[in-house]
C-alpha atoms as a PDB file:
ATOM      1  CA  UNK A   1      94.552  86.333  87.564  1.00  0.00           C
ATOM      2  CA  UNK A   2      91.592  88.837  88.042  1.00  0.00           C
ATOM      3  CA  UNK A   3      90.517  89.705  91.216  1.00  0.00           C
ATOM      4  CA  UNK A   4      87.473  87.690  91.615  1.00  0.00           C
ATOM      5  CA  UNK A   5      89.191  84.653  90.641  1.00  0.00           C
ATOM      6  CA  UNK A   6      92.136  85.856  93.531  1.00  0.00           C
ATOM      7  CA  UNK A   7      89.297  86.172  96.031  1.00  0.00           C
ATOM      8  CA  UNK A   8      87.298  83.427  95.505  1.00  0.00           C
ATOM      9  CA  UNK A   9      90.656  81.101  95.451  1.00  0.00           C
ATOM     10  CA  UNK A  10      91.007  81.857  99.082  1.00  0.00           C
ATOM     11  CA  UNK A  11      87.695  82.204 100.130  1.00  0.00           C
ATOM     12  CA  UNK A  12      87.812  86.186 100.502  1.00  0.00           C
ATOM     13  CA  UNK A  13      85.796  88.992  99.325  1.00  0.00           C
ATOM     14  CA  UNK A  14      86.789  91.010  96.464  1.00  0.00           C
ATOM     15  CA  UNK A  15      86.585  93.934  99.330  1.00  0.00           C
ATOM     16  CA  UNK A  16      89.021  92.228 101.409  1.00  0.00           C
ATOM     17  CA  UNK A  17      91.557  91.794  98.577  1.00  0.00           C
ATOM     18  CA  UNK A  18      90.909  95.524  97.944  1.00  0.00           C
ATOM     19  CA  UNK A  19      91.881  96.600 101.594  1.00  0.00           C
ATOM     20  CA  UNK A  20      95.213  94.443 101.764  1.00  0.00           C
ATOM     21  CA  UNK A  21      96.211  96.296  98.473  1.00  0.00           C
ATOM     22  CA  UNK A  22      95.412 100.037 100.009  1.00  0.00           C
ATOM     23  CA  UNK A  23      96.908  99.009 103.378  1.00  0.00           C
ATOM     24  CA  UNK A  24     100.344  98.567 101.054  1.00  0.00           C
ATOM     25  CA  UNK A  25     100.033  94.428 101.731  1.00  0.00           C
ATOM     26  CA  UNK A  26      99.094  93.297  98.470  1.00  0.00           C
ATOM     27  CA  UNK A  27     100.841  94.985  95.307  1.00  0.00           C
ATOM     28  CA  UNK A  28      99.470  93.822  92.029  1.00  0.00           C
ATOM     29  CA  UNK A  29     100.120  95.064  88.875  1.00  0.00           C
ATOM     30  CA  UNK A  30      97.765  96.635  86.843  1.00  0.00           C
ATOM     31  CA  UNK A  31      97.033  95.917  82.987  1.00  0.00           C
ATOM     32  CA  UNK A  32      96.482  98.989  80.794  1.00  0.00           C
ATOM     33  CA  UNK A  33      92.826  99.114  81.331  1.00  0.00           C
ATOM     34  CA  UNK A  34      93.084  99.392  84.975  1.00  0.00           C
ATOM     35  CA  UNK A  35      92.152  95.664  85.958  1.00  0.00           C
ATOM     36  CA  UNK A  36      94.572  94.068  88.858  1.00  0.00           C
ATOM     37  CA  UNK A  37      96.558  91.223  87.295  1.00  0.00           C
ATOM     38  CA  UNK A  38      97.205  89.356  90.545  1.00  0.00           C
ATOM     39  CA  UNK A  39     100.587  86.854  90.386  1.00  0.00           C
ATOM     40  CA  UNK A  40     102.117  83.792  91.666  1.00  0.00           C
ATOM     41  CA  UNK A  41     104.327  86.488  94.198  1.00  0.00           C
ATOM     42  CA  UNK A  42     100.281  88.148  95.003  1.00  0.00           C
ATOM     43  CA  UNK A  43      99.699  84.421  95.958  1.00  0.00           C
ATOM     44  CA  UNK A  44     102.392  83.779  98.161  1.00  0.00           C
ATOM     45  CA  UNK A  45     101.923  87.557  99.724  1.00  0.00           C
ATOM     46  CA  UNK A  46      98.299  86.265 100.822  1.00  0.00           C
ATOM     47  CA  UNK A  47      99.184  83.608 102.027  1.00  0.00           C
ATOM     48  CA  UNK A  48     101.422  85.326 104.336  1.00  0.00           C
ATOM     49  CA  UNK A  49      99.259  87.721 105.638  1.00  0.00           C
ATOM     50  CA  UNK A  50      96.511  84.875 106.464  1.00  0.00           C
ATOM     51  CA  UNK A  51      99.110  82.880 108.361  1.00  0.00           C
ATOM     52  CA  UNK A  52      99.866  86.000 110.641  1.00  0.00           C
ATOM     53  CA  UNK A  53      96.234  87.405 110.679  1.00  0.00           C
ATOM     54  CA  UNK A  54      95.454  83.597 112.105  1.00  0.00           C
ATOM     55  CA  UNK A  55      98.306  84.804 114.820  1.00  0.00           C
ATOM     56  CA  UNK A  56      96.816  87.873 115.674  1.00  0.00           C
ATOM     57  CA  UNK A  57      99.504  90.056 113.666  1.00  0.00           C
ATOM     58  CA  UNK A  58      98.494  93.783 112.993  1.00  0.00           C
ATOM     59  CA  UNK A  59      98.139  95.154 109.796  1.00  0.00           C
ATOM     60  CA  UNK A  60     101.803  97.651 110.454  1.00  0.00           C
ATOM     61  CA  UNK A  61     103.334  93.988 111.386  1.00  0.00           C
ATOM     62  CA  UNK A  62     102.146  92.252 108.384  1.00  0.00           C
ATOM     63  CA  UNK A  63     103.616  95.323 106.843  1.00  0.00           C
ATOM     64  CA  UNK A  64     106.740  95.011 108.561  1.00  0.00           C
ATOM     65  CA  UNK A  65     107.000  91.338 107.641  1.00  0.00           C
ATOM     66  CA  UNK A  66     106.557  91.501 103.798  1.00  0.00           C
ATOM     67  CA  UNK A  67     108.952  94.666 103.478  1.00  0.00           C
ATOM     68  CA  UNK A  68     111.224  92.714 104.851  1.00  0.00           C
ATOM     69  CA  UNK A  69     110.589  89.395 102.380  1.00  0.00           C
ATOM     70  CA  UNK A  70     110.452  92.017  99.543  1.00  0.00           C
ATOM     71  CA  UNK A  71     114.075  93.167 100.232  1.00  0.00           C
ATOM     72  CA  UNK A  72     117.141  91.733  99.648  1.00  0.00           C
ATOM     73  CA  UNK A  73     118.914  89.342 101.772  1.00  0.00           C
ATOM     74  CA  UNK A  74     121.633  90.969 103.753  1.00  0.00           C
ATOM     75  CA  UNK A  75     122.926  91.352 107.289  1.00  0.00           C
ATOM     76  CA  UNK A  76     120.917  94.465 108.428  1.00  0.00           C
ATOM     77  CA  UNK A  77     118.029  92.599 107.065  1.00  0.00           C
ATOM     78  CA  UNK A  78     118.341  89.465 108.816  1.00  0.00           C
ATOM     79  CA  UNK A  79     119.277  91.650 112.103  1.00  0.00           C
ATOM     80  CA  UNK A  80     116.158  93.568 111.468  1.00  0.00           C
ATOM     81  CA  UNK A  81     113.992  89.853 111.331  1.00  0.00           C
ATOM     82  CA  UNK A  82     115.993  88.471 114.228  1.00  0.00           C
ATOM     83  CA  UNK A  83     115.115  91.667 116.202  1.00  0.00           C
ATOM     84  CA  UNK A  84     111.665  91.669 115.220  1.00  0.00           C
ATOM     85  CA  UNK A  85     110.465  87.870 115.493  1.00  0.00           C
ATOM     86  CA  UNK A  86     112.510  87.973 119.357  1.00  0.00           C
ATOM     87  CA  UNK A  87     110.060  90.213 119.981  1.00  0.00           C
ATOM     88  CA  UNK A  88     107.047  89.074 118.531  1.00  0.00           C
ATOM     89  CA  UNK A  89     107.803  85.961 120.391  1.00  0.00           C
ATOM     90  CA  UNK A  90     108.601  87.310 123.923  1.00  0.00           C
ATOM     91  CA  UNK A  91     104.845  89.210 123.624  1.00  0.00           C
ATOM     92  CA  UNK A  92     103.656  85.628 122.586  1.00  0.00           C
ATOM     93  CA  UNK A  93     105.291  84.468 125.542  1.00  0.00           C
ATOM     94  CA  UNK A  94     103.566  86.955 127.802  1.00  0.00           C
ATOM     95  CA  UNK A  95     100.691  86.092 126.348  1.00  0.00           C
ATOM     96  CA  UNK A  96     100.938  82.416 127.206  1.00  0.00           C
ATOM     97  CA  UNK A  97     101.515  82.826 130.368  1.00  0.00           C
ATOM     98  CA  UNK A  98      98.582  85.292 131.183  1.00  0.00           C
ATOM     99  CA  UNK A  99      96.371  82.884 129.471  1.00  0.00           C
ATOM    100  CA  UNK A 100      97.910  80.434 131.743  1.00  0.00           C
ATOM    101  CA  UNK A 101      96.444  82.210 134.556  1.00  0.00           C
ATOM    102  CA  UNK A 102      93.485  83.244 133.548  1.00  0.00           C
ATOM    103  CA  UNK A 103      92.566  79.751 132.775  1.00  0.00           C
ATOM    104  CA  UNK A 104      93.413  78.473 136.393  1.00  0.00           C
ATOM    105  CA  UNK A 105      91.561  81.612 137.338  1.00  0.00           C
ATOM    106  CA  UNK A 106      88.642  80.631 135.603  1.00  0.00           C
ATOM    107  CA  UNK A 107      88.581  77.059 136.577  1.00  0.00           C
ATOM    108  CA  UNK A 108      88.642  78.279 140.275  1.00  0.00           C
ATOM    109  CA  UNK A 109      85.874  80.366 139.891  1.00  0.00           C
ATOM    110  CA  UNK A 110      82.977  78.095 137.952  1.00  0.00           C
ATOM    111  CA  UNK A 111      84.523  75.663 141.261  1.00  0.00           C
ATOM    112  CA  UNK A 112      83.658  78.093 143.579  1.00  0.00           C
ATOM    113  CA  UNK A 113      80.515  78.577 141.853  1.00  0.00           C
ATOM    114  CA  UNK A 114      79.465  75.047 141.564  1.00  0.00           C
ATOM    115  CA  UNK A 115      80.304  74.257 145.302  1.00  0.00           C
ATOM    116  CA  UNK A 116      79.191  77.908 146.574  1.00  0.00           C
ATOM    117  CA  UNK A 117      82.618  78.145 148.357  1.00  0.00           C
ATOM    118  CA  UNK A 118      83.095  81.708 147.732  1.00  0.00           C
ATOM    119  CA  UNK A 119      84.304  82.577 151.196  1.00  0.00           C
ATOM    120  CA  UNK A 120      86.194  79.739 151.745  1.00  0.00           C
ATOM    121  CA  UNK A 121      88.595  80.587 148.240  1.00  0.00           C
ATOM    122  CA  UNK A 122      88.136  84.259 148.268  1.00  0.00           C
ATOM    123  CA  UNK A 123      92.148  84.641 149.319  1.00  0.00           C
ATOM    124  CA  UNK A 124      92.942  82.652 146.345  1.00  0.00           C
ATOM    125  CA  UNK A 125      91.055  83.603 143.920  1.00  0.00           C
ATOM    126  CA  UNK A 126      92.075  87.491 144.488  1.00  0.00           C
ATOM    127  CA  UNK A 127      96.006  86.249 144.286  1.00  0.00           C
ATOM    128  CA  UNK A 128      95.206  84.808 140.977  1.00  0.00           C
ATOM    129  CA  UNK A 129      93.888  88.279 139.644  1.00  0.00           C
ATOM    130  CA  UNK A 130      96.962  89.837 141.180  1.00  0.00           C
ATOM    131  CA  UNK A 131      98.942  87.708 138.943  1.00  0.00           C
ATOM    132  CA  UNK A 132      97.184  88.632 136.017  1.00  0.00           C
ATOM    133  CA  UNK A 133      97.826  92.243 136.898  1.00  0.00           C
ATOM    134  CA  UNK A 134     101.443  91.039 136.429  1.00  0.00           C
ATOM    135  CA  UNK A 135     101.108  90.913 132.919  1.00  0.00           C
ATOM    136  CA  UNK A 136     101.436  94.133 130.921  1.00  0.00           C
ATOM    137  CA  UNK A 137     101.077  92.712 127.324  1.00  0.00           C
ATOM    138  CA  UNK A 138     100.510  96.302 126.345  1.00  0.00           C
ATOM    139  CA  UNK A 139     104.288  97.327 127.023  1.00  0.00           C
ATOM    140  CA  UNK A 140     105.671  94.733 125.014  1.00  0.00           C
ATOM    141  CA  UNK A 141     107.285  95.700 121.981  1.00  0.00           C
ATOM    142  CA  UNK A 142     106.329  93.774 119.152  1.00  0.00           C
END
C-alpha cells in the first residue's frame, strides 16, 4: 500500500506517516523506485503507536515499545517489558492520584467562588495545593 492510501486509512496526513518513519516508528520497505510499500506489519505498527499516543506515550517510549515487539521472545525480553510497563504504570498511578486532587481542588475553589467563602476555606484550600506539591510526576521513571 502507498502512502496516501496508508494515511488516509487512518485518517493521518501523509506528513504524519512521514515523521513516524524518520522518528524510527514506522519501517516500510521501499520498492525500487523509491515509493514506501507500507504492509500488514506497517498496519499493526500504527496502530500501536495511536493506542499509546491516545495514552500520552512519548515518541522514545513508543520506540521502546515496538523494539521490543520487533524482537524475539525471550526472558531478558519479557524482563525488559515487565520492567518497563511497572513503570509506566506506577507514573500512571501518580498521575491518577494528582488528578484526584486537583479535581477536589478545583471543585473547592469554583465553591468558594460561587458562595464568596474565600476566608472561611482558605486553610483548606492551601492543604489541597500542598498535596499536589506531593506529587513529583517528573521523577518517575517511565
Amino acid at each position: 500500500m502507498k502512502i496516501t492510501t496508508f494515511a488516509q486509512q487512518f485518517n493521518l496526513s501523509t506528513d504524519a506517516i512521514r515523521f513516524y518513519e524518520r522518528s524510527g516508528l514506522l519501517q516500510p520497505t521501499r520498492q525500487a523506485n523509491g515509493y514506501r510499500e507500507f504492509t500488514e506489519t506497517d498496519q499493526q505498527d500504527l496502530k500501536i503507536i495511536l493506542a499509546l499516543k491516545e495514552l500520552d506515550f512519548s515518541i522514545k517510549e513508543i520506540s521502546y515499545v515496538l523494539a521490543l515487539k520487533r524482537q524475539p521472545v525471550s526472558t531478558q525480553c519479557n524482563d525488559d517489558s515487565i520492567d518497563f510497563l511497572t513503570n509506566k504504570i506506577n507514573y500512571i498511578e501518580q498521575k491518577i492520584a494528582f488528578y484526584e486532587v486537583s479535581y477536589k481542588l478545583l471543585l473547592k475553589l469554583k465553591t468558594i467562588i460561587k458562595y464568596n467563602n474565600y476566608t472561611k476555606n482558605q486553610a483548606e484550600l492551601f492543604a489541597l495545593i500542598d498535596q499536589l506539591s506531593n506529587y513529583g510526576l517528573k521523577d518517575v521513571k517511565t
